[in-house]
C-alpha atoms as a PDB file:
ATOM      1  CA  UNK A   1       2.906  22.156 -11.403  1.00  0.00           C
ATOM      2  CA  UNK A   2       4.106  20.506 -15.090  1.00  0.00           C
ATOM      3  CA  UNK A   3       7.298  19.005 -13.008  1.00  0.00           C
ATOM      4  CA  UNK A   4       5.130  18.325 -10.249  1.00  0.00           C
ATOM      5  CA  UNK A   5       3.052  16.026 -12.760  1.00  0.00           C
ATOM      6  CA  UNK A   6       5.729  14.438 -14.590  1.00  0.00           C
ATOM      7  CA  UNK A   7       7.245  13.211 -11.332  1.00  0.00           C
ATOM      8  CA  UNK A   8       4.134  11.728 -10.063  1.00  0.00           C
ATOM      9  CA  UNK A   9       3.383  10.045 -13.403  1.00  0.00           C
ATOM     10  CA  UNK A  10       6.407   8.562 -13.451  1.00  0.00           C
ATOM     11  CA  UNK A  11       6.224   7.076  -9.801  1.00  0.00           C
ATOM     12  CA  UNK A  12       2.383   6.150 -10.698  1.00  0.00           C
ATOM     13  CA  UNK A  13       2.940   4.489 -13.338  1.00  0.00           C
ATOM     14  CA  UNK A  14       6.004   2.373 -11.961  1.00  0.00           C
ATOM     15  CA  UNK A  15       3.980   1.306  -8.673  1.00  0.00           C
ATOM     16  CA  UNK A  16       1.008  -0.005 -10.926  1.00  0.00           C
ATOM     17  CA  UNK A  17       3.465  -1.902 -13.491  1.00  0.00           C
ATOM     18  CA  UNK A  18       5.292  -3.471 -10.978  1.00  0.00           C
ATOM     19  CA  UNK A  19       3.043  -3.802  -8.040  1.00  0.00           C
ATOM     20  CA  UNK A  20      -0.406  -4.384  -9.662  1.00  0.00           C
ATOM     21  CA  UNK A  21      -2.045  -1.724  -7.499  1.00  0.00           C
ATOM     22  CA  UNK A  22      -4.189   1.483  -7.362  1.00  0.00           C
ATOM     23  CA  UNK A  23      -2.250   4.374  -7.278  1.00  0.00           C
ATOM     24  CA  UNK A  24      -3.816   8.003  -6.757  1.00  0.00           C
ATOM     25  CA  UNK A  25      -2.682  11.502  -6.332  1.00  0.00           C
ATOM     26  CA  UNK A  26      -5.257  12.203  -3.336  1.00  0.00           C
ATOM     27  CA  UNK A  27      -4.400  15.918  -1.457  1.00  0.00           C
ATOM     28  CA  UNK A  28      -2.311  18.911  -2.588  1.00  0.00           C
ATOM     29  CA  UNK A  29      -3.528  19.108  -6.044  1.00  0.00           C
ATOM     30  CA  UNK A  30      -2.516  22.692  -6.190  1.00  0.00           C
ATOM     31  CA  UNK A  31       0.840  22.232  -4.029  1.00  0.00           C
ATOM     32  CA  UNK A  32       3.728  22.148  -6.428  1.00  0.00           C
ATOM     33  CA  UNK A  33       5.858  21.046  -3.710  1.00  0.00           C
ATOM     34  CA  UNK A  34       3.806  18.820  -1.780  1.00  0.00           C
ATOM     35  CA  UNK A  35       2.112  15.504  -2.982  1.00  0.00           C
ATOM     36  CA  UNK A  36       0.017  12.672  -1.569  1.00  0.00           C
ATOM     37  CA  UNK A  37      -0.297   9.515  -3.070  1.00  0.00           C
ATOM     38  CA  UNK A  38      -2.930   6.768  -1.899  1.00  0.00           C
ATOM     39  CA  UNK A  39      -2.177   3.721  -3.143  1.00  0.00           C
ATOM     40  CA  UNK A  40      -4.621   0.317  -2.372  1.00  0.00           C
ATOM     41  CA  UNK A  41      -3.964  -3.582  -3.252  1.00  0.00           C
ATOM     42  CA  UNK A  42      -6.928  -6.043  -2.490  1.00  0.00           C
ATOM     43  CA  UNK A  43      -6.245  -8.970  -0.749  1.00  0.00           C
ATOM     44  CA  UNK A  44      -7.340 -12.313   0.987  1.00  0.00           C
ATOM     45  CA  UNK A  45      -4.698 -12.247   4.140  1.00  0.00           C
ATOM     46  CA  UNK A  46      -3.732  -9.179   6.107  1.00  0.00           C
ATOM     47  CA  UNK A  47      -0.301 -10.139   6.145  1.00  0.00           C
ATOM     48  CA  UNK A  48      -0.260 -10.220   2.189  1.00  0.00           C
ATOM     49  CA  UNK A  49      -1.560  -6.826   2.100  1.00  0.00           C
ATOM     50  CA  UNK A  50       1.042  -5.804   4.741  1.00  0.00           C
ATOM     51  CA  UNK A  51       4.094  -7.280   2.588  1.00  0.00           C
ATOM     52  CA  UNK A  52       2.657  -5.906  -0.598  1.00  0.00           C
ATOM     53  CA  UNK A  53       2.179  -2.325   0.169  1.00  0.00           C
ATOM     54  CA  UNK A  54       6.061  -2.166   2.237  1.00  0.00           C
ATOM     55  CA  UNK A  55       7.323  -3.563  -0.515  1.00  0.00           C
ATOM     56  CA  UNK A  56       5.790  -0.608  -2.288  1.00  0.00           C
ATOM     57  CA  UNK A  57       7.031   1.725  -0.035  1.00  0.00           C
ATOM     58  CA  UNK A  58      10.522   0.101  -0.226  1.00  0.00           C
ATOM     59  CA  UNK A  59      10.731   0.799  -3.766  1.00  0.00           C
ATOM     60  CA  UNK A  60       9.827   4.578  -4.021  1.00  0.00           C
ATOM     61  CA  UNK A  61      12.230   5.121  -1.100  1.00  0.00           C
ATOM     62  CA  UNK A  62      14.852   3.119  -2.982  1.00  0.00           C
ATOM     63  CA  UNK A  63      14.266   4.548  -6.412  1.00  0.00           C
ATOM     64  CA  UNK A  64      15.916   7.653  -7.775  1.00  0.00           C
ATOM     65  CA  UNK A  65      12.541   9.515  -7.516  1.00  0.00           C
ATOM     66  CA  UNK A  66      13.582  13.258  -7.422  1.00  0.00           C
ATOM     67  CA  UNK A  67      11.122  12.867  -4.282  1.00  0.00           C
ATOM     68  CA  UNK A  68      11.377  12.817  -0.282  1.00  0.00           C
ATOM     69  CA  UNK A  69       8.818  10.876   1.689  1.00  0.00           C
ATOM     70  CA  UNK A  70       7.849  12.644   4.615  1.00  0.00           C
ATOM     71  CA  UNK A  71       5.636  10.174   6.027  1.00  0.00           C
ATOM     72  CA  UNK A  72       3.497   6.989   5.348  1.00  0.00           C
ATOM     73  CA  UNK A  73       0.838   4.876   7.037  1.00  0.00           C
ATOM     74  CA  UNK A  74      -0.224   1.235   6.126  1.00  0.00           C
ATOM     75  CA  UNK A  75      -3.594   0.657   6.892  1.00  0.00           C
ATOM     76  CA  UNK A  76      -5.473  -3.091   6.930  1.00  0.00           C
ATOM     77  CA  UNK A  77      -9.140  -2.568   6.653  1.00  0.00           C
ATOM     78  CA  UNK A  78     -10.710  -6.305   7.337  1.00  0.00           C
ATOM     79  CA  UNK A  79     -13.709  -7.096   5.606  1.00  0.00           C
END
């Protein structure tokens, strides 16, 4: 699980510099091999949101993360 932290620090901590975002390990705590990481951006237009969190996704797939994203899901919640 130490590994397991460092690597998720390191991605944490890189999404909120650069992004400006919430970032959050929120499931398999206990998982060593498995992660999932909520991350949340507030914003006036959907379509800002949108851009913001792909971009986000963009960069941990295109970083050199020792990590393998198995899926994601952008959601828009109006308010």
């Amino acid at each position: 699980l130490k590994g397991k932290r460092q690597v998720l620090k390191s991605i944490t901590s890189r999404v909120r510099n650069k992004f400006n975002v919430s970032v959050a390990e929120v499931d398999n705590h206990d998982r060593w091999q498995l992660a999932t990481i909520g991350i949340c951006c507030v914003s006036n237009e959907n379509r800002h949101a949108n851009e913001m969190l792909s971009k986000v996704v963009d960069f941990v797939i295109n970083s050199r993360f020792e990590v393998e994203i198995l899926d994601y899901e952008i959601e828009i919640l109006p308010v």
